[in-house]
C-alpha atoms as a PDB file:
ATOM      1  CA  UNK A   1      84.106  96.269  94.339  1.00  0.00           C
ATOM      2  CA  UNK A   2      86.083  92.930  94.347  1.00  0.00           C
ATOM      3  CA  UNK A   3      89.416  93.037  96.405  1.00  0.00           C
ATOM      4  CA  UNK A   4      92.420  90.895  96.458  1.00  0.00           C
ATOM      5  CA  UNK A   5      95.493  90.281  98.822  1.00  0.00           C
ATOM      6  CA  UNK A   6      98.713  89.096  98.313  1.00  0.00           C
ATOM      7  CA  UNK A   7     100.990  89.355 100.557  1.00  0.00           C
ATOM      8  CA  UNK A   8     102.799  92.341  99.844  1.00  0.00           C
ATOM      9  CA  UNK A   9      99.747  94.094  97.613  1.00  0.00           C
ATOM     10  CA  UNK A  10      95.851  94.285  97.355  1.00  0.00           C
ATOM     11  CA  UNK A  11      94.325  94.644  93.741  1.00  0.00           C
ATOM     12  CA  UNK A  12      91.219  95.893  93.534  1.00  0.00           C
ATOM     13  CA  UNK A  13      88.283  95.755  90.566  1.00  0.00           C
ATOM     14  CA  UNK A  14      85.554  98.400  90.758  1.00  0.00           C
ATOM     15  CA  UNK A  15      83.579 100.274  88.329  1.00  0.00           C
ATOM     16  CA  UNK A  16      83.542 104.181  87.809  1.00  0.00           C
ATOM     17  CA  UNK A  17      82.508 106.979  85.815  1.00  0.00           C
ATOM     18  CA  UNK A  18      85.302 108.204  83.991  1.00  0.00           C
ATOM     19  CA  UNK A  19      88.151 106.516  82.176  1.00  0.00           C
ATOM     20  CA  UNK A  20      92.018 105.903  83.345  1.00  0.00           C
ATOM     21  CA  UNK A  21      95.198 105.945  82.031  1.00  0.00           C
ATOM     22  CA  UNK A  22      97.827 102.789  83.468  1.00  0.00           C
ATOM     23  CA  UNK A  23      99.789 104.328  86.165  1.00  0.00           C
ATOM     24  CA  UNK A  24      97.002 106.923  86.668  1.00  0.00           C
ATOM     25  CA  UNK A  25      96.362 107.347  90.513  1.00  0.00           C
ATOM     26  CA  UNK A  26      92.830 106.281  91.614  1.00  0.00           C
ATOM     27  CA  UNK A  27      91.698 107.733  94.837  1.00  0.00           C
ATOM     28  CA  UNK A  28      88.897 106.043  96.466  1.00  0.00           C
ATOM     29  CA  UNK A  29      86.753 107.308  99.533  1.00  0.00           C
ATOM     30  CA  UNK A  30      87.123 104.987 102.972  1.00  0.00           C
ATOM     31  CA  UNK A  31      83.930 103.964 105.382  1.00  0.00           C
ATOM     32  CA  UNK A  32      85.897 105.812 107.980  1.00  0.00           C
ATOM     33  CA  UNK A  33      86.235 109.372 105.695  1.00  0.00           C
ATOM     34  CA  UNK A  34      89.486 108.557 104.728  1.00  0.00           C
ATOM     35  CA  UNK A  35      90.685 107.853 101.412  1.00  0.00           C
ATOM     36  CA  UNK A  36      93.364 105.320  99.674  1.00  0.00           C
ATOM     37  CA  UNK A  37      95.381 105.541  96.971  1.00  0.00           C
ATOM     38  CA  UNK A  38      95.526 102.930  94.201  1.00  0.00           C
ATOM     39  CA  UNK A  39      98.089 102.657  91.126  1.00  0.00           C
ATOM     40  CA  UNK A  40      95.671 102.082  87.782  1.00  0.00           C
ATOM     41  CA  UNK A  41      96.726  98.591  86.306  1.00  0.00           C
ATOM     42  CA  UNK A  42      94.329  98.165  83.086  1.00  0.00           C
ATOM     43  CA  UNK A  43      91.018 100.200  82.363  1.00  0.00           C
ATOM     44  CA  UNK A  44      88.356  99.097  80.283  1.00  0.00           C
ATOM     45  CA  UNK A  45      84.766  99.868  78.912  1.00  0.00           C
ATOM     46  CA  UNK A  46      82.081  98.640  81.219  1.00  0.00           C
ATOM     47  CA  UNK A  47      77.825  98.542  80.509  1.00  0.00           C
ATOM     48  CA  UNK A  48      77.363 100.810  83.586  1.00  0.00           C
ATOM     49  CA  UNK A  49      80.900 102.911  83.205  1.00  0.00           C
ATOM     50  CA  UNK A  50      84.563 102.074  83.118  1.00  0.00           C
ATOM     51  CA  UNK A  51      86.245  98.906  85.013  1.00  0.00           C
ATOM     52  CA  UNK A  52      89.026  99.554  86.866  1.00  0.00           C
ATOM     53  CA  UNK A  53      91.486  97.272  88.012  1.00  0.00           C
ATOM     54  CA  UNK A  54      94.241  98.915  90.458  1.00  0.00           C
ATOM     55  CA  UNK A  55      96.977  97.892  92.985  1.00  0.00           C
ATOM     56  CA  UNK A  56      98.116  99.311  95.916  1.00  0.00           C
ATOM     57  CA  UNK A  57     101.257  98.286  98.584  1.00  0.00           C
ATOM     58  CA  UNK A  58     100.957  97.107 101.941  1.00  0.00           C
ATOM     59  CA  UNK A  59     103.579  97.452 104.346  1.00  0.00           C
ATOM     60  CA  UNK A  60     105.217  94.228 103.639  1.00  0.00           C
ATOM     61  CA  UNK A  61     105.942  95.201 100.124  1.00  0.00           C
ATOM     62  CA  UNK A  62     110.055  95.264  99.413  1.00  0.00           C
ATOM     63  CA  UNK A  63     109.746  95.786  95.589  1.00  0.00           C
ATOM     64  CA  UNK A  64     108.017  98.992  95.200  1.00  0.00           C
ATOM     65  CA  UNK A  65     109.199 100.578  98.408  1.00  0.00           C
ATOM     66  CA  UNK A  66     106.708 102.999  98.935  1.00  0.00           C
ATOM     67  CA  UNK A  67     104.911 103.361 102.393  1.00  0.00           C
ATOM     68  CA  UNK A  68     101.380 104.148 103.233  1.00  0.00           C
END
């Protein structure tokens, strides 16, 4: 899993058994037990399953308004 911040969003790349749709909602499992929520950017064919690449807000974010 590769992760990247800006400073109102993280994007995340990570591999996964089943395909996505953009705009599908990717939940993904925390160390702590418990999960996030990522918005599906682009989804493509992998050798070991399906890459992912998703987005999620942080609190900063004033475009999407949405809160976590």
């Amino acid at each position: 899993m590769k992760i990247r911040k800006t400073p109102d969003h993280e994007v995340i790349e990570v591999t996964v058994r089943r395909d996505y749709e953009p705009y599908d909602r990717l939940v993904r499992r925390e160390r702590g037990g418990g999960r996030s929520i990522w918005t599906v950017l682009f989804c493509e064919k992998d050798p070991h399953g399906w890459k992912v690449t998703a987005m999620r807000c942080l609190a900063s974010c004033r475009v999407h308004h949405r809160k976590r």
